[in-house]
Protein backbone atom coordinates (compact mmCIF):
# COMPACT_ATOMS: atom_id res chain seq x y z
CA UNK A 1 292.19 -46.42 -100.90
CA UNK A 2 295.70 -46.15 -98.66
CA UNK A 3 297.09 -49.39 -99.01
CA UNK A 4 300.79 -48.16 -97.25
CA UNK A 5 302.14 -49.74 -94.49
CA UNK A 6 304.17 -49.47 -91.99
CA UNK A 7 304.99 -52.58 -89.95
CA UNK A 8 307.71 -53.75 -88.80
CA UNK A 9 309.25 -56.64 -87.45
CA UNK A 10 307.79 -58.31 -84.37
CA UNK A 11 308.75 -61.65 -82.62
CA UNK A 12 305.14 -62.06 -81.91
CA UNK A 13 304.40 -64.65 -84.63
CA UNK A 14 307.64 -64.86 -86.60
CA UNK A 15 307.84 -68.66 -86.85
CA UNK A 16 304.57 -69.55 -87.51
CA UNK A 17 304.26 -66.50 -90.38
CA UNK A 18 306.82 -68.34 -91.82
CA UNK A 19 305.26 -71.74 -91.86
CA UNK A 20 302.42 -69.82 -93.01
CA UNK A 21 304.07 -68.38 -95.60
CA UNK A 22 305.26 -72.21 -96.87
CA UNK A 23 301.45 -73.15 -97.02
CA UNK A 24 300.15 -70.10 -98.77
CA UNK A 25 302.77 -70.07 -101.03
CA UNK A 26 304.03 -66.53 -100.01
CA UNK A 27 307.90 -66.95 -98.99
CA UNK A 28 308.90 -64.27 -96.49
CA UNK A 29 311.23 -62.54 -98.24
CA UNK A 30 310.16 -63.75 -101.61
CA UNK A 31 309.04 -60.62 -104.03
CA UNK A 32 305.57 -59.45 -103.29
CA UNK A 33 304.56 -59.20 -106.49
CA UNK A 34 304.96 -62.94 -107.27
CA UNK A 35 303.34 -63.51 -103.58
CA UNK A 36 301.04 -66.87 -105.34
CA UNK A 37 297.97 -67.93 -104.79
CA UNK A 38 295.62 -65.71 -102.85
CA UNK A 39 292.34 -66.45 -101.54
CA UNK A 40 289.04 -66.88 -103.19
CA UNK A 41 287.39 -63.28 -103.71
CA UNK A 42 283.87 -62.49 -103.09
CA UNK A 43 284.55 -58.34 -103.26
CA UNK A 44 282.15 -56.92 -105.32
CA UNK A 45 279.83 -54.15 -104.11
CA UNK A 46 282.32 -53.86 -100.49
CA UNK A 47 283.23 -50.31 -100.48
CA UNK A 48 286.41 -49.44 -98.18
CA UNK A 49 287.20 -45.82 -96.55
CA UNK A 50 290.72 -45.13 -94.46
CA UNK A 51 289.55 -42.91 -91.84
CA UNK A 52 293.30 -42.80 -90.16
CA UNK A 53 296.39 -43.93 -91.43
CA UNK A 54 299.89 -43.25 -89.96
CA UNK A 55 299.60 -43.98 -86.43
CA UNK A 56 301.97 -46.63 -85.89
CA UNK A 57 301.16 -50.72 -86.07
CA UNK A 58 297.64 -51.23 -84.79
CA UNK A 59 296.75 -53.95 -83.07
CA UNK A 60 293.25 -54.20 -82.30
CA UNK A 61 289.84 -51.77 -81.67
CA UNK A 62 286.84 -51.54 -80.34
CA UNK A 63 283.97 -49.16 -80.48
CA UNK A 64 283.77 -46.66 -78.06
CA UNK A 65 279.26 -46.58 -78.77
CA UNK A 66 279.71 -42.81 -80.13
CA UNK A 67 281.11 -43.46 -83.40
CA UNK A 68 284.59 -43.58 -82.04
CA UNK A 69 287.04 -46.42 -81.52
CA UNK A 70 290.15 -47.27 -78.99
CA UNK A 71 292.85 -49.18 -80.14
CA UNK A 72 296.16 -50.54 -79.40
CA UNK A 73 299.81 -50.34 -81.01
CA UNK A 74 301.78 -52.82 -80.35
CA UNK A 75 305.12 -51.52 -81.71
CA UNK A 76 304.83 -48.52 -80.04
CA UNK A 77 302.95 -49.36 -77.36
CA UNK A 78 299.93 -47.27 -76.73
CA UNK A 79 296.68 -47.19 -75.77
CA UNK A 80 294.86 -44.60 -78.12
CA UNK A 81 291.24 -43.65 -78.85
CA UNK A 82 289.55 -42.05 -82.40
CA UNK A 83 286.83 -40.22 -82.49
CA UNK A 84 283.97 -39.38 -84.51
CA UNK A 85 285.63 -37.33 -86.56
CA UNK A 86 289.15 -38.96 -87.04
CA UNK A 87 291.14 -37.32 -84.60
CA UNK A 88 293.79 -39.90 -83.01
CA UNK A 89 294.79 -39.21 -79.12
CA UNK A 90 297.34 -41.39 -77.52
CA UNK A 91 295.61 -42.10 -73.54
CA UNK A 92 298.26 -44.68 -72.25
CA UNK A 93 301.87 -44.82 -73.71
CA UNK A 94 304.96 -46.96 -72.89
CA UNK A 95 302.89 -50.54 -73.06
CA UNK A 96 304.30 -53.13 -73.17
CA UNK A 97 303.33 -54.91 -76.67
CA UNK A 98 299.44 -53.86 -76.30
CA UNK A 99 297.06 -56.23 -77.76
CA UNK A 100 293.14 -56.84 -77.26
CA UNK A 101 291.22 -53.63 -76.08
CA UNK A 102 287.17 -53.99 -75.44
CA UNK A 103 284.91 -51.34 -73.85
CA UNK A 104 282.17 -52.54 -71.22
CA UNK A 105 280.33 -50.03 -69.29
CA UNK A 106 282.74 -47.43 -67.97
CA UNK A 107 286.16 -49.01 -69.02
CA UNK A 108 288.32 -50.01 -71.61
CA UNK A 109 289.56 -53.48 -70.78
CA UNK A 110 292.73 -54.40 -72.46
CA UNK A 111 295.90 -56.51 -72.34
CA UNK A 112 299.53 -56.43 -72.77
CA UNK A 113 302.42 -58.69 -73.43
CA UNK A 114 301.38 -60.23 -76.72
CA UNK A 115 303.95 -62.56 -78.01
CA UNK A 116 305.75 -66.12 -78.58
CA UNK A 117 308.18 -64.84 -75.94
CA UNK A 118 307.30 -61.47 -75.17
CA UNK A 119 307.32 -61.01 -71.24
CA UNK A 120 305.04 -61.97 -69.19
CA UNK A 121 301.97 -59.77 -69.77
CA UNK A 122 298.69 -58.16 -67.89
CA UNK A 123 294.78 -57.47 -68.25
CA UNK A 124 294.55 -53.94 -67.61
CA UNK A 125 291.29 -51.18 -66.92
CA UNK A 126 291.54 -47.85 -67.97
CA UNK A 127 288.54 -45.80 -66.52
CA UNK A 128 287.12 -43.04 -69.26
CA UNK A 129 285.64 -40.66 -67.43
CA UNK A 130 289.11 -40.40 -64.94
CA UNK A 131 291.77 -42.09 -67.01
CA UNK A 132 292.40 -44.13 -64.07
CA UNK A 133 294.65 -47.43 -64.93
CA UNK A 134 293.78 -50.89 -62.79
CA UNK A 135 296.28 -53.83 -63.30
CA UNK A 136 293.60 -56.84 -62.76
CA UNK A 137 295.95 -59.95 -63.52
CA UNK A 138 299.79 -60.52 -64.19
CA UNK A 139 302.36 -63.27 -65.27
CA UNK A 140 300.21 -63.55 -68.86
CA UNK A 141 301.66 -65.66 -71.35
CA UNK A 142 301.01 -63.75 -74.43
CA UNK A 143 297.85 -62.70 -74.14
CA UNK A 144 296.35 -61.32 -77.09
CA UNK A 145 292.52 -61.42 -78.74
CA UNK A 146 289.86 -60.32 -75.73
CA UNK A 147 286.05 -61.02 -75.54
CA UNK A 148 283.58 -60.02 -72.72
CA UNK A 149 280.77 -62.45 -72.34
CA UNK A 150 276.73 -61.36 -71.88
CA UNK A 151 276.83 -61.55 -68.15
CA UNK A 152 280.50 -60.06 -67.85
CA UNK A 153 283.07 -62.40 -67.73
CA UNK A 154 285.78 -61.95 -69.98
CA UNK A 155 287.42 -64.59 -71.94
CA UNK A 156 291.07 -63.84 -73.55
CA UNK A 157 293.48 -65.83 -75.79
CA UNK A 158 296.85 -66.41 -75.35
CA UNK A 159 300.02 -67.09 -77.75
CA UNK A 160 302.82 -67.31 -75.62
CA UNK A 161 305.34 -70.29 -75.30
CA UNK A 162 307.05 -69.64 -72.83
CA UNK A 163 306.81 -72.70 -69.88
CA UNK A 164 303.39 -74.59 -71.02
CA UNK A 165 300.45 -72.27 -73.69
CA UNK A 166 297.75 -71.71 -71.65
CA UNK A 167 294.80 -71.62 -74.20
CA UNK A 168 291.85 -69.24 -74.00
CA UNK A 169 291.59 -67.94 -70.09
CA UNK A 170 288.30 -66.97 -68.21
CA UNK A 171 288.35 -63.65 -65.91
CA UNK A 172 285.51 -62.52 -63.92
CA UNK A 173 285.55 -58.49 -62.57
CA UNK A 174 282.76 -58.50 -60.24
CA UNK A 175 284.49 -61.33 -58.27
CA UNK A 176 287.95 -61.52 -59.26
CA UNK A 177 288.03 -65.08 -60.33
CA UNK A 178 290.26 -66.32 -63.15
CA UNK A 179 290.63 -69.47 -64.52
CA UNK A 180 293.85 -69.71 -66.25
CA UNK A 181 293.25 -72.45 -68.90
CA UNK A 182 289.54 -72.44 -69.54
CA UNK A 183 289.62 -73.77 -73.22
CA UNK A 184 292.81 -75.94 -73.97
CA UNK A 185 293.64 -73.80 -76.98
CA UNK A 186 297.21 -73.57 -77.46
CA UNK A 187 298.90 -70.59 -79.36
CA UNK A 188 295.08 -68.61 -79.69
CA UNK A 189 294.59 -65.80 -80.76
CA UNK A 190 291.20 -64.20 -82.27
CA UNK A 191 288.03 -64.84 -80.73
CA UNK A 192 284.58 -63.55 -81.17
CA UNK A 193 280.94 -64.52 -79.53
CA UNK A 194 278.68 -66.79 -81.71
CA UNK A 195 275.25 -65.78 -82.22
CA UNK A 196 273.77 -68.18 -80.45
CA UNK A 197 274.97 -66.73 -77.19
CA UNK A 198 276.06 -69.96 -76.05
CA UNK A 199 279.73 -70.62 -78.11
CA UNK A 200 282.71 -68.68 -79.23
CA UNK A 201 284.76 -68.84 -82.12
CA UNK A 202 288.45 -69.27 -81.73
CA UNK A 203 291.85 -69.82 -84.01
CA UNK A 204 294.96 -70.36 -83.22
CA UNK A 205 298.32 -70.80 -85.53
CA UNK A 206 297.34 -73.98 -86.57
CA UNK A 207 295.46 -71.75 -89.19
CA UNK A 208 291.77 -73.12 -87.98
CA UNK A 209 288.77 -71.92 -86.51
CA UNK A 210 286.86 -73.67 -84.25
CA UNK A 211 283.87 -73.36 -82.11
CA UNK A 212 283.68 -73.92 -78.66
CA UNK A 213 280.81 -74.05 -76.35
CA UNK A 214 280.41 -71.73 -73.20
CA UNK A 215 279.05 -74.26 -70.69
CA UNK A 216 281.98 -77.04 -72.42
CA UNK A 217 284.76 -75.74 -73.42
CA UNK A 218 286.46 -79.15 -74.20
CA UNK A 219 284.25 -79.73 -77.19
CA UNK A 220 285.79 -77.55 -79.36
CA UNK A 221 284.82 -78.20 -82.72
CA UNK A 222 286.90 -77.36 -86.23
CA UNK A 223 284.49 -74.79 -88.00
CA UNK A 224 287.16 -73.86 -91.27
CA UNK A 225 290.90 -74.13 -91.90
CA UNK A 226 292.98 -75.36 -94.88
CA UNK A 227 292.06 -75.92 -97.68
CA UNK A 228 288.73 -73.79 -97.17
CA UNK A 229 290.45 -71.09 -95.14
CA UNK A 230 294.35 -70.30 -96.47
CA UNK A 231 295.08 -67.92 -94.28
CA UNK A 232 297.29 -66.84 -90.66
CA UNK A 233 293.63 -65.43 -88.65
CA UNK A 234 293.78 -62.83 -86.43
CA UNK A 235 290.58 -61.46 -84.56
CA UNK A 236 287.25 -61.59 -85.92
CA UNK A 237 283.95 -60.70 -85.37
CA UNK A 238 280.22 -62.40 -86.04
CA UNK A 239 276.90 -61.62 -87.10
CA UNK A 240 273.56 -62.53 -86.05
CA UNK A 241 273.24 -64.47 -89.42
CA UNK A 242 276.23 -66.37 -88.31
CA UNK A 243 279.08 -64.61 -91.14
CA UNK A 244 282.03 -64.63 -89.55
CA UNK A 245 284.37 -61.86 -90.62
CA UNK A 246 288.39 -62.20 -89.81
CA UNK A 247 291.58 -60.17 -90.28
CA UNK A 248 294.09 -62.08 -91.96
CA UNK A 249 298.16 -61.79 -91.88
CA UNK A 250 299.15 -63.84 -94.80
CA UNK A 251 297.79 -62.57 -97.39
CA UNK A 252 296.57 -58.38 -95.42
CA UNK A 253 292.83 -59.47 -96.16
CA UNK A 254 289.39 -59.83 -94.12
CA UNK A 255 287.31 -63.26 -94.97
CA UNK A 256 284.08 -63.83 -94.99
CA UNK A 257 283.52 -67.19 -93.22
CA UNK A 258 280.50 -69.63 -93.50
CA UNK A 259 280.89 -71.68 -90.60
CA UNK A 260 278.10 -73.97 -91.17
CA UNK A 261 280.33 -74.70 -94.52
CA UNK A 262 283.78 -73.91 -93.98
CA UNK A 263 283.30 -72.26 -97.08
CA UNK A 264 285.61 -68.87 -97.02
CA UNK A 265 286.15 -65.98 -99.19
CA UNK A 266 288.32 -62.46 -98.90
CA UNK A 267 286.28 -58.98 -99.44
CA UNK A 268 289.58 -57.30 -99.56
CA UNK A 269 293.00 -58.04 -99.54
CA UNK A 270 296.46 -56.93 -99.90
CA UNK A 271 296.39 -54.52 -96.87
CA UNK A 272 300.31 -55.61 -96.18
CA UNK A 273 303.42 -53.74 -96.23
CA UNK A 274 304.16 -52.91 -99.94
CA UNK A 275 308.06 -53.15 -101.37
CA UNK A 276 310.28 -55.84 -103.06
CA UNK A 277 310.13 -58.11 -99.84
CA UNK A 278 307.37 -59.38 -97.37
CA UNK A 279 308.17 -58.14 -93.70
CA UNK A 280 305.37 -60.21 -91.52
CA UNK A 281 303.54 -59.76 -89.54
CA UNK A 282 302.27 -57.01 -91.50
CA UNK A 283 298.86 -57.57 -92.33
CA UNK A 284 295.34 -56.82 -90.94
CA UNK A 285 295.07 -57.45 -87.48
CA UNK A 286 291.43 -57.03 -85.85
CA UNK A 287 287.55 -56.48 -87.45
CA UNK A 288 284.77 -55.43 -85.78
CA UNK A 289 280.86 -54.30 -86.67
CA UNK A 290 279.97 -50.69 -85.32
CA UNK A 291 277.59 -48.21 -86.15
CA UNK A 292 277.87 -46.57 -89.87
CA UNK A 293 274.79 -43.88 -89.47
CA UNK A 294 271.27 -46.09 -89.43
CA UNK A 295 273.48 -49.01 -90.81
CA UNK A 296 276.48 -51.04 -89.66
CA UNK A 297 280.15 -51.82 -91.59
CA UNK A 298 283.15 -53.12 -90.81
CA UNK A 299 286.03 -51.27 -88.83
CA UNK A 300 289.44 -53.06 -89.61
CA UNK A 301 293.28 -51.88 -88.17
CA UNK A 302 296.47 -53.58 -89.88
CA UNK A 303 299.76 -53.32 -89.12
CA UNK A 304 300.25 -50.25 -91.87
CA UNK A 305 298.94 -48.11 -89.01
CA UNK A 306 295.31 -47.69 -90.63
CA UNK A 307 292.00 -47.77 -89.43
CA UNK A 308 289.81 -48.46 -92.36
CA UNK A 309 285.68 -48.54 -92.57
CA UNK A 310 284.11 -51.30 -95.30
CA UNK A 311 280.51 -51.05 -95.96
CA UNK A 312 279.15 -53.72 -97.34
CA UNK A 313 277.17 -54.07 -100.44
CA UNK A 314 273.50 -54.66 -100.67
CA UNK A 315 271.89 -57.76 -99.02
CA UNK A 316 274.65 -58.13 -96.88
CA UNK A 317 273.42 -58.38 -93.04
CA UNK A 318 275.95 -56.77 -90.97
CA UNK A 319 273.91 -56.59 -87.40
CA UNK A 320 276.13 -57.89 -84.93
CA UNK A 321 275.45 -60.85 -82.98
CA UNK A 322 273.55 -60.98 -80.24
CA UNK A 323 273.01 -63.63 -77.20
CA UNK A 324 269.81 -65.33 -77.35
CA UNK A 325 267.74 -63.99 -74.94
């Protein structure tokens, strides 16, 4: 498997990579091949595919339902979709700092701006069928992971500091309504819908995932972090058995997260920028659970400008989760 990279610096999350990098035991700078501890393995039967490589540092994907994906780069800022087959089209270019991208319905939702100080940023709509582009909201502060809810509200993270963090924000399309600070979640950035219907998961660069509650979003609740999780999460994804599975920076892996437990694991790792020195953020970036023929697997993007597939071995439930109905 392609394990190059080629990330480069960003200010997005320099200073906490590097306090990070203190707690994993993996220096910036230091030599990667004495990088220290890593995280507990559970890799055995996970088989993983690069389907693209070379397209600049992704940032995040979603599947476009035909066995295609859109994602972002947020170096080179563009909007781009893959399909079936692996060929990469840029559809937006000249972003600035792209981050989250979902599909629901007949657009591609996705933001801009992601960063400690980065700008202020946007949620954006890009229309398939027209390539129309809708600017919905403005004066983000860093927004980065996004989620749309069951009845179609969307929920997004942000990781600025600039003036005060604003925590996870609520949006509604049909209406136009937007909360700024729904969740008081400082510094967020992945996010994915619990099985349950009725929560979220969240982290943030305090290096811990929580859970919060749809209809109370000030009971957030600490699901993993050190010393169960060692790890900088990015997004992440859930399945209906309640696995959560999240792209790491520190260390370029995905984990496998129990959060009934806490109890965490890596499938893979190392997806980082290889050479003498560590150049962060340069790890994997965003997971999600798509289609693999009658089955599902894992879609990943890192900032070595891959999209990778992982099927999973046997006994491993990958069906996506669902909102109670």
């Amino acid at each position: 498997m392609a394990r190059s990279a080629i990330g480069l610096r960003s200010k997005r999350v320099r200073a906490a990579l590097l306090t990070t990098a203190v707690a994993a035991g993996i220096l910036a700078g230091a030599p990667a091949a004495t990088a220290g501890p890593g995280p507990a393995m559970c890799a055995d039967g996970w088989q993983a595919t690069t389907l693209v490589e070379g397209v600049g540092n992704l940032e995040n994907l979603d599947s476009d339902g035909n066995g295609g994906f859109y994602v972002t780069g947020i170096i080179d800022g563009f909007l781009a979709h893959v399909d079936s087959s692996g060929r990469f089209e840029k559809l937006l270019t000249g972003l600035d700092h792209p981050a989250g991208v979902r599909v629901a319905g007949p657009y591609v939702y996705f933001l801009t701006g992601d960063g400690l100080t980065e700008a202020p940023g946007t949620l954006q709509r890009y229309e398939k069928a027209t390539g129309a582009v809708t600017t919905l909201l403005t004066g983000l502060n860093g927004p980065n992971g996004l989620l749309p809810l069951p009845e179609g509200d969307l929920l997004f993270t942000t990781i600025g500091t600039t003036g005060t963090p604003t925590g996870i924000a609520r949006y509604r399309p049909s209406t136009g309504e937007y909360t700024r600070t729904w969740a008081d979640l400082p510094l967020s950035n992945g996010i994915a819908l619990a099985p349950d219907g009725k929560s979220v998961y969240a982290d943030n660069l305090t290096m811990r995932i929580f859970r919060i509650p749809l209809d109370a979003p000030d009971r957030q609740v600490v699901v993993t972090g050190i010393p169960n999780l060692i790890s900088l999460p990015d997004d992440m994804e859930a399945t209906r058995a309640d696995t959560l599975y999240v792209a790491d920076h520190a260390f370029g892996s995905i984990n496998q997260v129990n959060p009934a437990t806490g109890a965490a694991c890596a499938i893979i790792t190392g997806l980082i920028k290889p050479g003498p020195t560590r150049n962060p953020p340069d790890g994997t970036t965003s997971v999600r659970i798509a289609r693999d023929g009658d089955s599902w697997a894992l879609y990943i993007t890192g900032m070595d400008g891959t999209l990778r597939r992982l099927r999973p071995p046997a006994g491993i439930d990958l069906t996506p989760a669902t909102p109670a109905r």
